[in-house]
N, C-alpha and C. Protein backbone atom coordinates (compact mmCIF):
# COMPACT_ATOMS: atom_id res chain seq x y z
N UNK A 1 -50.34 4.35 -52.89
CA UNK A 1 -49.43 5.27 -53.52
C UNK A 1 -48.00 4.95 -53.10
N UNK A 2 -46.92 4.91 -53.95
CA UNK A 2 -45.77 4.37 -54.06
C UNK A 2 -44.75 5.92 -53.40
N UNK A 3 -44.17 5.82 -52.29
CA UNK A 3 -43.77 7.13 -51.81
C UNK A 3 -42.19 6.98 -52.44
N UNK A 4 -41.52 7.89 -53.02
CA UNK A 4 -40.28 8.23 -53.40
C UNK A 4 -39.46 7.71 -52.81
N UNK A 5 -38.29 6.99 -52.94
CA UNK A 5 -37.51 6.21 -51.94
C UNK A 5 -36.03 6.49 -52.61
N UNK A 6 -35.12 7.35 -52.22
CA UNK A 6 -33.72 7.08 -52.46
C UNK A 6 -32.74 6.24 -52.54
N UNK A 7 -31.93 5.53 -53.38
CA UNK A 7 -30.98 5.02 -52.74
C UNK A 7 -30.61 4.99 -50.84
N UNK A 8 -29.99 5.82 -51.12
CA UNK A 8 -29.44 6.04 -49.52
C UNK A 8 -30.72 5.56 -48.72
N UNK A 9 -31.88 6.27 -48.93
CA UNK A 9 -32.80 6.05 -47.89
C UNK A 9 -33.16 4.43 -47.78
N UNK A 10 -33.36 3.48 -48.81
CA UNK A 10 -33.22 2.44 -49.12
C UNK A 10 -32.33 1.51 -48.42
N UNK A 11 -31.13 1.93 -48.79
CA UNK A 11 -29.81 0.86 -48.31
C UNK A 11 -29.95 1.00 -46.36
N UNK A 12 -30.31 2.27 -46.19
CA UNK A 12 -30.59 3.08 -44.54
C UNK A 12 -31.87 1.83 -43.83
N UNK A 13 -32.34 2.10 -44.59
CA UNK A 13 -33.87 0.85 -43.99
C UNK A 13 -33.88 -0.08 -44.34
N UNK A 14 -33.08 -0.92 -45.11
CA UNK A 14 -32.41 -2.82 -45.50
C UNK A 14 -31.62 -2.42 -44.05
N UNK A 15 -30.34 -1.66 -43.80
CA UNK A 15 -29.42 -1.86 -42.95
C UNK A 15 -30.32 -2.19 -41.18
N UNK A 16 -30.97 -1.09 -41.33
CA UNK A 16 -31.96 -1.53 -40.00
C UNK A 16 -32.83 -2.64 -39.56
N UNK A 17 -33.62 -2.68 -41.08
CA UNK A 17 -33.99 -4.32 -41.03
C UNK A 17 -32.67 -5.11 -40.36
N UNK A 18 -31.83 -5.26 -41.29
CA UNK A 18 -31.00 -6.53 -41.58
C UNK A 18 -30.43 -6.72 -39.32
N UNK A 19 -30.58 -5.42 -39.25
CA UNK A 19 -30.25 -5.04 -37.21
C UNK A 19 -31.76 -5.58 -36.71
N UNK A 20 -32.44 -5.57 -37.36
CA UNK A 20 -33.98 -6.42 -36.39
C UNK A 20 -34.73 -4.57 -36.63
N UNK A 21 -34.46 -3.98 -36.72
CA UNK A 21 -35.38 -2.25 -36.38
C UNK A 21 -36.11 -2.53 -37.31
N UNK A 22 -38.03 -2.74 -36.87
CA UNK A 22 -38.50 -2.79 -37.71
C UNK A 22 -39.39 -1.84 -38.59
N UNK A 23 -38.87 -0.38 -37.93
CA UNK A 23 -39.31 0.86 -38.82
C UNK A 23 -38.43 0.37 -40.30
N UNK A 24 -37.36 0.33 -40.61
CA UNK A 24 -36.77 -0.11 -41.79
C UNK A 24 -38.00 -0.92 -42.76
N UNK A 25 -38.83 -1.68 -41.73
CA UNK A 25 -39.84 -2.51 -42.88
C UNK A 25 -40.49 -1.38 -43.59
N UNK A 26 -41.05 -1.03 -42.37
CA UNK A 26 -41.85 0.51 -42.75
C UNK A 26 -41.49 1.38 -43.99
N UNK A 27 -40.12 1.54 -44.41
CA UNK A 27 -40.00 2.15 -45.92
C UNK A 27 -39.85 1.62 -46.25
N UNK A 28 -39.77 0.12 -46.39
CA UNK A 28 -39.91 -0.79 -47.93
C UNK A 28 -40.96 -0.55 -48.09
N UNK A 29 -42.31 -1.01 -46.74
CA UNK A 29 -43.67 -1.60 -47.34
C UNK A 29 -44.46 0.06 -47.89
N UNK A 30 -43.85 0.66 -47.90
CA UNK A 30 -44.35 1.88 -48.21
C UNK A 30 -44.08 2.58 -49.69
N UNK A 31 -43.20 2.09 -49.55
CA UNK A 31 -42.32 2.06 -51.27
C UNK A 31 -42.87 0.81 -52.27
N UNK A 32 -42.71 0.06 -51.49
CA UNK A 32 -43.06 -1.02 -52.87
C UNK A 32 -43.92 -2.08 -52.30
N UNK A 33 -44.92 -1.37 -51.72
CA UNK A 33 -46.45 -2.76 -51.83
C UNK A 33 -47.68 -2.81 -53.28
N UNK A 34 -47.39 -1.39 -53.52
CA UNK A 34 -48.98 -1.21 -54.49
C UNK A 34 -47.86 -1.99 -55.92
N UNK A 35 -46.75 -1.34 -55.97
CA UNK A 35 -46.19 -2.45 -57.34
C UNK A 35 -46.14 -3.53 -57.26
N UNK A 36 -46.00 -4.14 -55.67
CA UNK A 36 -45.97 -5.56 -55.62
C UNK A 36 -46.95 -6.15 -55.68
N UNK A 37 -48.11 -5.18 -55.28
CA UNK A 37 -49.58 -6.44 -55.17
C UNK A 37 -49.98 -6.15 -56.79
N UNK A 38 -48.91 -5.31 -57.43
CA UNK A 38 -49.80 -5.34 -58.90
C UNK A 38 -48.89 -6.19 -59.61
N UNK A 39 -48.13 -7.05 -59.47
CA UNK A 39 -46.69 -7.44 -60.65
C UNK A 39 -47.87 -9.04 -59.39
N UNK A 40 -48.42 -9.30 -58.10
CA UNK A 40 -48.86 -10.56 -57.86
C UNK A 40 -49.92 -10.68 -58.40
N UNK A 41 -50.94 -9.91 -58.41
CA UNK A 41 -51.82 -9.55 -58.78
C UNK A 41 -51.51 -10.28 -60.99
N UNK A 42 -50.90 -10.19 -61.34
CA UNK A 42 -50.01 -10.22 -62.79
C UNK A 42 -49.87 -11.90 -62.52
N UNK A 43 -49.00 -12.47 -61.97
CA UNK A 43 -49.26 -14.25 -61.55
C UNK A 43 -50.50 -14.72 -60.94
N UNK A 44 -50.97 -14.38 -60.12
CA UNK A 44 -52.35 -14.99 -59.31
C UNK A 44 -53.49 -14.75 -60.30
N UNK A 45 -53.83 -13.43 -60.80
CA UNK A 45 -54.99 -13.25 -61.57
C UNK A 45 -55.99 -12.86 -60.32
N UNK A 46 -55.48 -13.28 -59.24
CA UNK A 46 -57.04 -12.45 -57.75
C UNK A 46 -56.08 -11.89 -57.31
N UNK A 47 -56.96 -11.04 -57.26
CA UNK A 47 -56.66 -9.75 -56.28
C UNK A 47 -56.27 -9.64 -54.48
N UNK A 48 -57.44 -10.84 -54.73
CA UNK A 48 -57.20 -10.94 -53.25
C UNK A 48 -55.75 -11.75 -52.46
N UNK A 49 -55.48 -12.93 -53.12
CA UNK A 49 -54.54 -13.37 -53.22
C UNK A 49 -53.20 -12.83 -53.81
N UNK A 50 -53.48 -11.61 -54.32
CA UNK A 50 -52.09 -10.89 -54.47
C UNK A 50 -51.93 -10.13 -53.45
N UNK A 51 -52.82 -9.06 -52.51
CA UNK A 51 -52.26 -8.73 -51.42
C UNK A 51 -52.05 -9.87 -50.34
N UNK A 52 -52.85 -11.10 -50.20
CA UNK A 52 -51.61 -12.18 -49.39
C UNK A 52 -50.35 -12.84 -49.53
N UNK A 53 -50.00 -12.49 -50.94
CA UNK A 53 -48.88 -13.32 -51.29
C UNK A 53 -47.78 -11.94 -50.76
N UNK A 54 -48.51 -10.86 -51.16
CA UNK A 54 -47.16 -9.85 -51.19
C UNK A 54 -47.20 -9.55 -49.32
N UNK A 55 -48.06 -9.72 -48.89
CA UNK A 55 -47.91 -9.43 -47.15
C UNK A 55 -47.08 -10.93 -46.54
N UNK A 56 -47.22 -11.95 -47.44
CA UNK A 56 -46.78 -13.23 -46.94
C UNK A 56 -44.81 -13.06 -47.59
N UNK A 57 -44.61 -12.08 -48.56
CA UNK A 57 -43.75 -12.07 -48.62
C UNK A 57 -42.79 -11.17 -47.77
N UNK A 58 -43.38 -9.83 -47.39
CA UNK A 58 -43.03 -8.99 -46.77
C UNK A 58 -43.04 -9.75 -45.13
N UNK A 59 -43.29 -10.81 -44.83
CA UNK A 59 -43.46 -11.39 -43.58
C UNK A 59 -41.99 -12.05 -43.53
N UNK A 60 -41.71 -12.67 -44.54
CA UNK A 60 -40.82 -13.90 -44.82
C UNK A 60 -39.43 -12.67 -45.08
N UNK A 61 -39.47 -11.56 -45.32
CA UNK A 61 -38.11 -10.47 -45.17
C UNK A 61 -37.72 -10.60 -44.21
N UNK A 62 -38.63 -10.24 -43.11
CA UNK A 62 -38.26 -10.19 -41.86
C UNK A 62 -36.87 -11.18 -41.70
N UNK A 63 -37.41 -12.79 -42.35
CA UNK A 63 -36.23 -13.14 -42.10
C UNK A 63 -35.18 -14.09 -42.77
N UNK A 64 -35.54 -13.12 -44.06
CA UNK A 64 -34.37 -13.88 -45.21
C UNK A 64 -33.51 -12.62 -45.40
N UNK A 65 -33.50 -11.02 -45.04
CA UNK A 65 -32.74 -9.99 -45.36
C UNK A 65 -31.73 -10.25 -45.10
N UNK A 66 -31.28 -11.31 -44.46
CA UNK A 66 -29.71 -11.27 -44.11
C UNK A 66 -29.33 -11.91 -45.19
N UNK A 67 -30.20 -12.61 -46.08
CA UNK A 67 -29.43 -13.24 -47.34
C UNK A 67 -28.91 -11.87 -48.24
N UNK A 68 -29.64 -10.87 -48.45
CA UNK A 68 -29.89 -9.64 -49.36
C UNK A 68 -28.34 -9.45 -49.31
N UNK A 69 -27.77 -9.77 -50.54
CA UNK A 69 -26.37 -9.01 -51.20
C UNK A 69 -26.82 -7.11 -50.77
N UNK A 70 -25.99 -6.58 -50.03
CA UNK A 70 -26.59 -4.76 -50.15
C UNK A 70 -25.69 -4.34 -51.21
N UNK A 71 -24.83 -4.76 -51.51
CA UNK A 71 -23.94 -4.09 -52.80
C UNK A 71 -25.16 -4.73 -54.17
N UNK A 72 -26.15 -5.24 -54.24
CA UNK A 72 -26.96 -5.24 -55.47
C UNK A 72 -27.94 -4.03 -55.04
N UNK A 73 -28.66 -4.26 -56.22
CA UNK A 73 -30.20 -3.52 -56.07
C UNK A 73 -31.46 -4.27 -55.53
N UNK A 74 -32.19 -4.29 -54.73
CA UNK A 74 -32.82 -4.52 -53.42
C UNK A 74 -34.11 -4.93 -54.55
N UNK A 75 -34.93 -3.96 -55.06
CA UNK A 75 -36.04 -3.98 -55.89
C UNK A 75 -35.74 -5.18 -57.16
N UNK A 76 -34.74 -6.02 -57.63
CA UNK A 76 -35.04 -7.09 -58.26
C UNK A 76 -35.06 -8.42 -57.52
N UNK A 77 -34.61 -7.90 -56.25
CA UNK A 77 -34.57 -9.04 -55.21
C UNK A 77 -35.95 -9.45 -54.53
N UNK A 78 -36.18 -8.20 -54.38
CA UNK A 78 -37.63 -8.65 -53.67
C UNK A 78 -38.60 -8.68 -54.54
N UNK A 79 -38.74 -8.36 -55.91
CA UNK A 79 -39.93 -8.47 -57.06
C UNK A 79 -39.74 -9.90 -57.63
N UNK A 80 -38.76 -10.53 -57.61
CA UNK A 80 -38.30 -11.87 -57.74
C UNK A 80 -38.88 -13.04 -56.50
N UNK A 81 -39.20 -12.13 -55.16
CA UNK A 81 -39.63 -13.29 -54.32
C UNK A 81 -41.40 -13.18 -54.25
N UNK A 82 -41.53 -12.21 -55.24
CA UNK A 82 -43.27 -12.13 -54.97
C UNK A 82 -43.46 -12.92 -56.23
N UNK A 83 -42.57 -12.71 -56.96
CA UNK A 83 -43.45 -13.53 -58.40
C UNK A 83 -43.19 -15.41 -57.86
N UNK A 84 -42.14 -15.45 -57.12
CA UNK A 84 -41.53 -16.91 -56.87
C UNK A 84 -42.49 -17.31 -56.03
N UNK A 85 -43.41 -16.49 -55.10
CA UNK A 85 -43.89 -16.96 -54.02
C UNK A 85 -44.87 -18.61 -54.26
């Protein structure tokens, strides 16, 4: 289940990531894993391999967020690195 995520609350948990705090992961992967393993799930065709691609991507945040423009929107950035994976 995809929990409600604000702006603010959003840009609040990239900013902590982007500081190493890794509760910040914690409201992305909470916000946007079930869309992500379903948009990998959409390229792979297995299931199973869509929750590794999207945990293999959520691994690889850890440490590409410092690339993340924060003046864009966060959700075409990271739905762009699950389909790229």
């Amino acid at each position: 289940m995809e929990h409600l995520l604000n702006q603010s609350t959003e840009k609040t948990a990239i900013a902590r990531l982007k500081c190493g705090d890794l509760d910040g992961m914690e409201v992305l992967v909470n916000h946007y894993y079930t869309r992500a393993v379903r948009t990998a799930y959409l390229v792979t065709g297995d299931p199973h391999l869509a929750e590794d691609v999207v945990q293999d991507v959520f691994l690889r945040l850890v440490d590409t967020i410092h690339h993340f423009d924060s003046r864009r929107r966060f959700a075409p950035w990271f739905y762009r690195s699950v389909v790229n994976h």
